[in-house]
Protein backbone atom coordinates (compact mmCIF):
# COMPACT_ATOMS: atom_id res chain seq x y z
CA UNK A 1 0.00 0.00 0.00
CA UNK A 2 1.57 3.42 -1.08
CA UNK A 3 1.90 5.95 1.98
CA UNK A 4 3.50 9.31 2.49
CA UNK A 5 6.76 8.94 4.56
CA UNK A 6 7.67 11.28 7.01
CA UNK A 7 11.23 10.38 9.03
CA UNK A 8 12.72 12.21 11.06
CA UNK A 9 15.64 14.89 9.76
CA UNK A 10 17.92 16.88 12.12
CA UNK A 11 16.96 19.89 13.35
CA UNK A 12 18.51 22.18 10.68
CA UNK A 13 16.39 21.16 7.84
CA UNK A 14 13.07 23.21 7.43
CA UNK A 15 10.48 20.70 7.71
CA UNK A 16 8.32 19.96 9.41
CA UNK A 17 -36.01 -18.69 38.66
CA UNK A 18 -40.71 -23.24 39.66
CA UNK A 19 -42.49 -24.20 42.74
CA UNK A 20 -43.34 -27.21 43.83
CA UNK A 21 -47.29 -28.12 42.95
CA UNK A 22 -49.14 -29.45 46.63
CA UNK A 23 -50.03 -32.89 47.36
CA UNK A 24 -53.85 -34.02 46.45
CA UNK A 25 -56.22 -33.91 49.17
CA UNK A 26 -58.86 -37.52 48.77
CA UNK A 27 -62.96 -36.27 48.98
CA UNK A 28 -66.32 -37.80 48.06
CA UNK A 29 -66.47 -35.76 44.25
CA UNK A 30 -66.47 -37.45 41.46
CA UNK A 31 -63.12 -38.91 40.94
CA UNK A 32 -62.39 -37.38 37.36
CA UNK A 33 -64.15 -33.95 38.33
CA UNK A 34 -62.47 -33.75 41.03
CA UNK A 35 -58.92 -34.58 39.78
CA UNK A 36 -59.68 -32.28 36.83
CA UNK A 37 -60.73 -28.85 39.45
CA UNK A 38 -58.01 -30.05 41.49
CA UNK A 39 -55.31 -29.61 38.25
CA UNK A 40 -56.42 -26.88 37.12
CA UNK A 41 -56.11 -24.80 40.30
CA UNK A 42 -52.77 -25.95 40.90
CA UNK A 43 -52.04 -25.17 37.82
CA UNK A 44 -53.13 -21.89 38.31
CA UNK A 45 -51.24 -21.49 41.21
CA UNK A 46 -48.12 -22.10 39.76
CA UNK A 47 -47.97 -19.97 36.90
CA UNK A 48 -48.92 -17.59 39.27
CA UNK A 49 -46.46 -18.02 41.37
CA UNK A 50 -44.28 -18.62 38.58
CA UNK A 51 -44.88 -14.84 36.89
CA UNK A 52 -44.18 -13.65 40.11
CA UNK A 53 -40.37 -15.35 40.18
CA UNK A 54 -40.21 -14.46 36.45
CA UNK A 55 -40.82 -10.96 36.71
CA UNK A 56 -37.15 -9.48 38.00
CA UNK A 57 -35.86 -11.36 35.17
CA UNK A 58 -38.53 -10.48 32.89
CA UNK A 59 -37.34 -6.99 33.36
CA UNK A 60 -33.88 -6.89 33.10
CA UNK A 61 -34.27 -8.83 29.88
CA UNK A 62 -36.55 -6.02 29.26
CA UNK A 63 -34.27 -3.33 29.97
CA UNK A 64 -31.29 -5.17 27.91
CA UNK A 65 -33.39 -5.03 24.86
CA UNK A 66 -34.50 -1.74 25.55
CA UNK A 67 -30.37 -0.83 26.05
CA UNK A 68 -29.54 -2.82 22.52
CA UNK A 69 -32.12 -1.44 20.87
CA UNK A 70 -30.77 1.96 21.68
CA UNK A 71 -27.46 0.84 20.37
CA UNK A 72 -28.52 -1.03 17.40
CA UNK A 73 -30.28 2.68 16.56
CA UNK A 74 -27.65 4.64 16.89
CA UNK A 75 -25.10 2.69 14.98
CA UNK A 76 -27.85 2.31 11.97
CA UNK A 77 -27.87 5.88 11.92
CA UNK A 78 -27.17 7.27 8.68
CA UNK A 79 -26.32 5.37 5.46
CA UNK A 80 -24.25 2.88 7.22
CA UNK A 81 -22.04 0.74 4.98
CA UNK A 82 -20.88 0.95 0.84
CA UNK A 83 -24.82 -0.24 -0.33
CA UNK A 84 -26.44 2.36 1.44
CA UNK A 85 -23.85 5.18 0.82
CA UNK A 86 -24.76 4.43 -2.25
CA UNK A 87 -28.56 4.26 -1.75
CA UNK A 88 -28.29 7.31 0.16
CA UNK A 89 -26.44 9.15 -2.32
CA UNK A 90 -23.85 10.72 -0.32
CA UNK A 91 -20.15 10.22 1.55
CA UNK A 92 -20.31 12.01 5.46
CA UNK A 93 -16.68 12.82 6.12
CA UNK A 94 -15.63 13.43 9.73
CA UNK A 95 -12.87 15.61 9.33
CA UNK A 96 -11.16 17.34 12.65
CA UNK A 97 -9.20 20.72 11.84
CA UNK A 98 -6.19 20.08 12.33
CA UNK A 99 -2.96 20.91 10.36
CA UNK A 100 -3.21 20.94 6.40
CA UNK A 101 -4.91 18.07 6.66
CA UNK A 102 -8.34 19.89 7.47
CA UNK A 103 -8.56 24.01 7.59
CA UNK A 104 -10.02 27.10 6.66
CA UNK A 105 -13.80 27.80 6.10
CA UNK A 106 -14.09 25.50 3.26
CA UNK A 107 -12.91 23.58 4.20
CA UNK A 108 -9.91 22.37 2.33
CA UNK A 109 -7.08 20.24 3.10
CA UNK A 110 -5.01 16.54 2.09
CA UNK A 111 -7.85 14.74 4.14
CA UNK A 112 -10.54 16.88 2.64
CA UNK A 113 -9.17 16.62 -1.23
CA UNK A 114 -8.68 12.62 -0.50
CA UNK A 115 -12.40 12.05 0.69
CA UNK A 116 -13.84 14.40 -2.44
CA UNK A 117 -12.13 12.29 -4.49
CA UNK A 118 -13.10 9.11 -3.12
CA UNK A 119 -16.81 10.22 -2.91
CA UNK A 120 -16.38 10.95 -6.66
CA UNK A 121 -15.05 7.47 -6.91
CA UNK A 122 -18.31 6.01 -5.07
CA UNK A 123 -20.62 8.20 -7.28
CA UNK A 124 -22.04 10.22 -4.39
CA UNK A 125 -22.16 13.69 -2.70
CA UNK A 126 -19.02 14.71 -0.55
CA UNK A 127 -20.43 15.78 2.66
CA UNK A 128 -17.64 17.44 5.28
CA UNK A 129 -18.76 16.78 9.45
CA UNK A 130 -16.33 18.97 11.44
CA UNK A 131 -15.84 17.08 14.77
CA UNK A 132 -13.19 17.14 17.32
CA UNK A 133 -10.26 14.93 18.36
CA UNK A 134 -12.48 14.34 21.57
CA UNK A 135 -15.86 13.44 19.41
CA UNK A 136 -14.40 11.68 16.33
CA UNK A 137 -14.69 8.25 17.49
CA UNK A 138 -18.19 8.03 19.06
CA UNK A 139 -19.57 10.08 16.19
CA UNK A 140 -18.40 7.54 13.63
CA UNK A 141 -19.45 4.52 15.56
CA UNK A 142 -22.25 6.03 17.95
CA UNK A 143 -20.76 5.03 21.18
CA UNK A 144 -19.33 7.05 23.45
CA UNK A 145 -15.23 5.96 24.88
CA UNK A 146 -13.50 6.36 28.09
CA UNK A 147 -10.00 6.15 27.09
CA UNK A 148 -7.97 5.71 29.85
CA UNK A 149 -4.25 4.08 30.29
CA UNK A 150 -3.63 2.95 26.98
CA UNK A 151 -7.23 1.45 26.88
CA UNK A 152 -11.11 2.27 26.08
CA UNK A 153 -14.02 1.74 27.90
CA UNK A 154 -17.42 1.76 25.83
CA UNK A 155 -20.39 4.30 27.20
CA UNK A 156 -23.37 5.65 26.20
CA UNK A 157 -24.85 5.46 22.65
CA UNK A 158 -24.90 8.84 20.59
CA UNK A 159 -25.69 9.51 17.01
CA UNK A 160 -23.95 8.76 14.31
CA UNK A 161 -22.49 11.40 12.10
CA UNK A 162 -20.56 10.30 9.46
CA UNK A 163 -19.49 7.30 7.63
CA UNK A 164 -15.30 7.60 7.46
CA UNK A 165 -13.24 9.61 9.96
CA UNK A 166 -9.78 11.02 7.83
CA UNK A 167 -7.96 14.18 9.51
CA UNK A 168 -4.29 13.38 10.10
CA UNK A 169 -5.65 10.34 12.64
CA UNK A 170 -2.42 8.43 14.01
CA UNK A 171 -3.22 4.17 14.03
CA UNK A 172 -2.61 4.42 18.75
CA UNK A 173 -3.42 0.81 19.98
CA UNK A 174 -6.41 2.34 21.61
CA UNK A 175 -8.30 3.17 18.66
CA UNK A 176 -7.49 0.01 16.87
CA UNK A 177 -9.58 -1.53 20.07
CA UNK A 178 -12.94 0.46 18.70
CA UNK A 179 -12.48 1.28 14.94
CA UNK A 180 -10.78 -0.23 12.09
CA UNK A 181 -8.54 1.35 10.00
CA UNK A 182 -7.62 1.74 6.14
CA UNK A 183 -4.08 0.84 4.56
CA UNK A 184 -1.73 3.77 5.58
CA UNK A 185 -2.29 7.11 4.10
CA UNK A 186 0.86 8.73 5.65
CA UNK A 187 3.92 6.67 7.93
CA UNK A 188 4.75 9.59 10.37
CA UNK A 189 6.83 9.97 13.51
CA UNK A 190 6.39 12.20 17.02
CA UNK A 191 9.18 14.41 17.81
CA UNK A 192 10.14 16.51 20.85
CA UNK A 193 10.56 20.30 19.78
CA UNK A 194 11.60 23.61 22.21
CA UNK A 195 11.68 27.20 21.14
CA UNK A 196 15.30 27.87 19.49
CA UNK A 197 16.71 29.83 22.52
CA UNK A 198 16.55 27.15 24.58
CA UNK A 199 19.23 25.37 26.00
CA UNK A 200 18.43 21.89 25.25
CA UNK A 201 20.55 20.91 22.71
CA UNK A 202 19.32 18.51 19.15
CA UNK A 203 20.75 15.18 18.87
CA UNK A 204 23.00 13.89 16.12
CA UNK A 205 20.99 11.56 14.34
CA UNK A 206 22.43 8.13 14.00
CA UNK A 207 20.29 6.63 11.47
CA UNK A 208 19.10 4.11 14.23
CA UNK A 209 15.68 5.59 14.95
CA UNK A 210 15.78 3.52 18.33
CA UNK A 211 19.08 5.04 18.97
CA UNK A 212 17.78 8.65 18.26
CA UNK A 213 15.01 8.17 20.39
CA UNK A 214 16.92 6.60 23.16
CA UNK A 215 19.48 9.82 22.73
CA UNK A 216 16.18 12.12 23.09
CA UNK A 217 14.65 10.53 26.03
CA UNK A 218 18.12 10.83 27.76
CA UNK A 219 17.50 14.43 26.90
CA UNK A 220 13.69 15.23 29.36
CA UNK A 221 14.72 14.82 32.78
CA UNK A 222 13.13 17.65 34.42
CA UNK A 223 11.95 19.26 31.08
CA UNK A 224 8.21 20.78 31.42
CA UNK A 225 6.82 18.79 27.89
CA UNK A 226 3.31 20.29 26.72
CA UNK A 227 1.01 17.64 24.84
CA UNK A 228 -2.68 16.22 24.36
CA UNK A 229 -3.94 13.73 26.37
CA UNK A 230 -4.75 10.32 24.64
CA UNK A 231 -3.35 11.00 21.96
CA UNK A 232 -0.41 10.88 19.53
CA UNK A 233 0.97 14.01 21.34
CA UNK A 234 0.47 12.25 24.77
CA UNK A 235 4.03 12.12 26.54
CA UNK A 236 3.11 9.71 28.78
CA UNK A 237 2.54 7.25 25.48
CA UNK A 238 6.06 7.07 25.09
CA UNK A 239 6.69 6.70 28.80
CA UNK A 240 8.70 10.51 29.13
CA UNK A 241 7.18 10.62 32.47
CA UNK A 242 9.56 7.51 33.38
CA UNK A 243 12.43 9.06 31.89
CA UNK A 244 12.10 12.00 34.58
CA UNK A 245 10.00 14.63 32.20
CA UNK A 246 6.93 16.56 33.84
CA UNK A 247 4.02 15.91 31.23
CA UNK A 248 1.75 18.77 30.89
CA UNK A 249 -1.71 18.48 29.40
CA UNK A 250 -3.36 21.42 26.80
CA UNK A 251 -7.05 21.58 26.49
CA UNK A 252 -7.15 23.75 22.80
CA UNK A 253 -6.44 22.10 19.80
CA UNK A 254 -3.52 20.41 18.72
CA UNK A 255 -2.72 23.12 15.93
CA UNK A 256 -1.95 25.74 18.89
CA UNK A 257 0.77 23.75 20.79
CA UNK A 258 3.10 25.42 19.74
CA UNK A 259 2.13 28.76 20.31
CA UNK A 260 1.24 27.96 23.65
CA UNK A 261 4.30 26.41 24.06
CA UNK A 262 6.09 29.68 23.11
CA UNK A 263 3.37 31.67 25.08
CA UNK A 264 5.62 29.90 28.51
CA UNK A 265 3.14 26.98 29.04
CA UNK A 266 6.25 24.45 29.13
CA UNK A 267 9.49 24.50 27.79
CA UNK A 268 9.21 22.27 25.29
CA UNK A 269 6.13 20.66 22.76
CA UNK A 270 5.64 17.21 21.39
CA UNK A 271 3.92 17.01 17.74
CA UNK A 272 4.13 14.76 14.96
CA UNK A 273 5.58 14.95 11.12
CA UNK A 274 3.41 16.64 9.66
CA UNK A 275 2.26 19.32 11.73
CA UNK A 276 5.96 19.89 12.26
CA UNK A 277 6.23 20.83 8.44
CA UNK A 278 3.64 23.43 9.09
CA UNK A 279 4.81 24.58 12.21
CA UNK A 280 8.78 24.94 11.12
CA UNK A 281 7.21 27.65 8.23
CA UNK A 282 4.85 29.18 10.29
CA UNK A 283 7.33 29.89 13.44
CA UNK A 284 10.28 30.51 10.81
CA UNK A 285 13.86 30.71 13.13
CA UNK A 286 11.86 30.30 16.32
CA UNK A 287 11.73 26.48 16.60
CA UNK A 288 14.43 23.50 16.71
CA UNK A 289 13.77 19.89 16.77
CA UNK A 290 15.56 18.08 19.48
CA UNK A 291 15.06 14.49 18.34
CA UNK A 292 12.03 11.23 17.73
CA UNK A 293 10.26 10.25 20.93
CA UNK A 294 8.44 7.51 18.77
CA UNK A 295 9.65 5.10 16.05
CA UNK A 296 7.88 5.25 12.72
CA UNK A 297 3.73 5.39 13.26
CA UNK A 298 0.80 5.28 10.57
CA UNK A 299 -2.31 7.28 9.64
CA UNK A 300 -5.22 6.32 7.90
CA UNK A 301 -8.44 6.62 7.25
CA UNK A 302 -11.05 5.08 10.09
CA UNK A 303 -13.98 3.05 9.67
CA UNK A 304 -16.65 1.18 11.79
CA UNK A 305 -15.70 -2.82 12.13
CA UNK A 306 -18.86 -3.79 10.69
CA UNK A 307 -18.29 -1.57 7.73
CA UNK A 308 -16.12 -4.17 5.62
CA UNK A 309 -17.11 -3.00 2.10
CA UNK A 310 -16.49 0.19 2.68
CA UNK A 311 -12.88 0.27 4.15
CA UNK A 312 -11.86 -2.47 1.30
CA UNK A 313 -13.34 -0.16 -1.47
CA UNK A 314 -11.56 2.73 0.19
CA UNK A 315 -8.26 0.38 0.07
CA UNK A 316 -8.39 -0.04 -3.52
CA UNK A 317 -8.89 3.62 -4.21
CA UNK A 318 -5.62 4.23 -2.89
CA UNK A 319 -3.61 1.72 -4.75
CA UNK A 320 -5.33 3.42 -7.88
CA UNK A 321 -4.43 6.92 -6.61
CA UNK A 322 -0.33 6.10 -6.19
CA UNK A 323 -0.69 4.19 -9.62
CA UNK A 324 -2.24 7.26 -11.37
CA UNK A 325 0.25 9.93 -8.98
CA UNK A 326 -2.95 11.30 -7.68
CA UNK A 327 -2.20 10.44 -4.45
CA UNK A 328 1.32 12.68 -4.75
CA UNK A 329 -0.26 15.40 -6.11
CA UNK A 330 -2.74 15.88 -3.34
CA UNK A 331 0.10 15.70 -0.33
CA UNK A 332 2.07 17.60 -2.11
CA UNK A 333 -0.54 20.30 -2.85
CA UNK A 334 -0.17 21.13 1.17
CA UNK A 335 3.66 19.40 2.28
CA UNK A 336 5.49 20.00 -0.23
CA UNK A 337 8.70 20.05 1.84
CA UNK A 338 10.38 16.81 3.30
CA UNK A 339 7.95 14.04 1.64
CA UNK A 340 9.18 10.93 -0.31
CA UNK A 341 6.54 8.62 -1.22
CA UNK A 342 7.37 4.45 -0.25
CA UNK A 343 5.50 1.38 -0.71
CA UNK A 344 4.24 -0.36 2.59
CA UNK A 345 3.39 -4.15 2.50
C-alpha cells in the first residue's frame, strides 16, 4: 500500500427462577371432576407463582433489549455501509481541523481533497462533518469511549455522524480496540521540539531511529513537555514521564501547541511529522527539533468494524491513486517540503 513517509531529519532542515405443585387432598367428588378442578387450580397457582419469580428477570431482559435497541439505533444511523452510501447518495466525512490536513472555512485540506475524491469514486455527494479529536470516534461509531491508560471503555450510545473519519488520525493501539482502519495514508513519527533559545541541545541523528530516540529521552529529565492527552501528542505514550519529564496536558487544539508552548506553558512541545512541516514555516527561526520520541507510526483513514465494504473499497482507491500519482499530487498540494513517497506491504 503506497503511503506518504515522514522520518525524522535533524533539526537544521526546514520541515516539518418453579415451585413445587401441593399434594392431592382424597374427597367424596367425582373422581375425574375432582382430579380435573383439582389440576387446574394448581395449575393456576403455579404460573402464578411462577410470573411472580419471572418478573425481575422479565425486566432486566426487558431493559437489555430496551439498552440494545438503543445501540442497534444509533449505529444504523445514517447510510451505514458501501450499499447504502450508495442508496443514500452521499459520503459524510468526519474531518477534525487540524494541520493541512483539514482548515479554513471550506474547508480544504489533504484529508478533505482525498475524501472528495473518493466520494467521486463512489458516485455520491461529498459531505464534510467537522468534529473534534475528543468526538471523532463516538460520532463515527455512535458510542461514546472512556480512554484511559492505553485502553477504552465503551459508554453511552450517541448519534452517528458520518461514515469515514480522515484528519491526520495516528493508528494508537487504543483506537485500533474500537475502529478499524484503512491501509496507511501517511507513515509519520512524534518528535520533541523547544523554542530555538533554549538550551536543550538537538541530537546527532544516527540513522538508528531507536538510537535517536533513546538519545532524546536521555534528553527530558526535568523538562516541562506540553502535549494532548490520549493522543499521539500524549508524553506519557512514550513513557517521558519515566524518563524523569513533567508531562503537561493542553485543552485547545492540537494546531496551537506550539504557540502555547512559546506563550511559557512548558518549555518544550511534542507534535508529529506533519504538523511539524507546518509549524517549522509558520514559526520561521523560532523552533528547533531536538530528536524522535516515537519510532515510525501510521495514519489512515477510520472506519466502523462492521463496515467491511467500505474500508476495502476505500483500500483499492488508494492503490489506484499512487498508480495514477494522484495520491502525490494531493500531499504535495499542502507538504510539499520533506515528503518521499514508499511502498508499505
Amino acid at each position: 500500500m503506497a503511503t506518504v513517509d515522514l522520518k525524522w531529519m535533524p533539526a537544521s532542515t526546514s520541515i516539518e427462577g418453579t415451585p413445587q405443585p401441593a399434594d392431592k387432598k382424597k374427597n367424596n367428588a367425582p373422581p375425574q371432576e375432582e382430579t380435573t378442578s383439582h389440576h387446574e387450580a394448581t395449575q393456576r397457582q403455579s404460573l402464578s407463582e411462577g410470573e411472580d419469580e419471572m418478573k425481575p428477570v422479565f425486566l432486566v431482559l426487558l431493559g437489555w433489549c430496551a439498552w440494545a435497541m438503543q445501540v442497534t439505533a444509533a449505529v444504523a444511523a445514517g447510510p451505514g455501509d458501501l450499499e447504502g452510501i450508495r442508496k443514500e447518495g452521499e459520503l459524510r466525512h468526519l474531518g477534525v481541523p487540524y494541520s493541512r490536513f483539514v482548515f479554513g472555512n471550506g474547508p480544504t485540506g489533504a484529508s478533505v481533497d482525498l475524501m472528495r475524491a473518493f466520494a467521486r469514486h463512489l458516485g455520491v455527494e461529498y459531505v464534510f462533518v467537522p468534529t473534534s479529536w475528543e468526538r471523532m470516534i463516538p460520532d463515527l461509531i455512535g458510542r461514546d469511549l472512556v480512554p484511559a491508560n492505553g485502553t477504552v471503555r465503551m459508554g453511552a450510545a450517541v448519534p452517528v455522524r458520518g461514515d469515514v473519519l480522515l484528519s491526520g488520525v495516528t493508528m494508537l493501539p487504543w483506537r485500533r480496540q474500537v475502529i478499524a482502519f484503512s491501509q496507511p495514508t501517511i507513515r509519520t513519527q512524534v518528535w520533541l521540539l523547544t523554542a530555538v533559545d533554549h538550551p536543550l541541545t538537538p541530537i546527532r541523528p544516527t540513522g538508528d531511529t531507536n538510537r535517536d530516540i533513546a538519545l532524546t529521552r536521555a534528553k527530558v529529565r526535568n523538562l516541562p513537555i506540553l502535549g494532548i492527552r490520549d493522543t499521539c501528542f500524549d508524553p506519557t505514550l512514550y513513557g517521558l514521564d519515566r524518563s524523569g519529564a513533567h508531562p503537561r496536558f493542553f485543552s485547545g487544539s492540537a494546531s496551537d501547541l506550539v504557540a502555547a508552548m512559546l506563550q511559557g506553558k512548558a518549555e518544550a512541545v511534542l507534535q508529529d511529522a506533519p504538523d511539524v512541516l507546518v509549524d517549522l514555516e509558520k514559526w520561521s527561526g523560532r523552533l528547533k527539533v531536538i530528536g524522535p520520541v516515537s519510532s515510525l507510526q501510521n495514519m489512515g483513514a477510520g472506519f466502523r468494524r462492521e463496515d467491511r465494504a467500505l474500508r476495502a473499497a476505500f483500500d483499492r482507491f488508494l492503490v489506484q491513486l499512487q498508480e495514477s500519482g494522484e495520491l502525490s499530487t494531493i500531499i504535495r498540494r499542502y507538504y510539499p517540503k520533506g515528503v518521499d513517497l514508499n511502498t508499505v506491504n
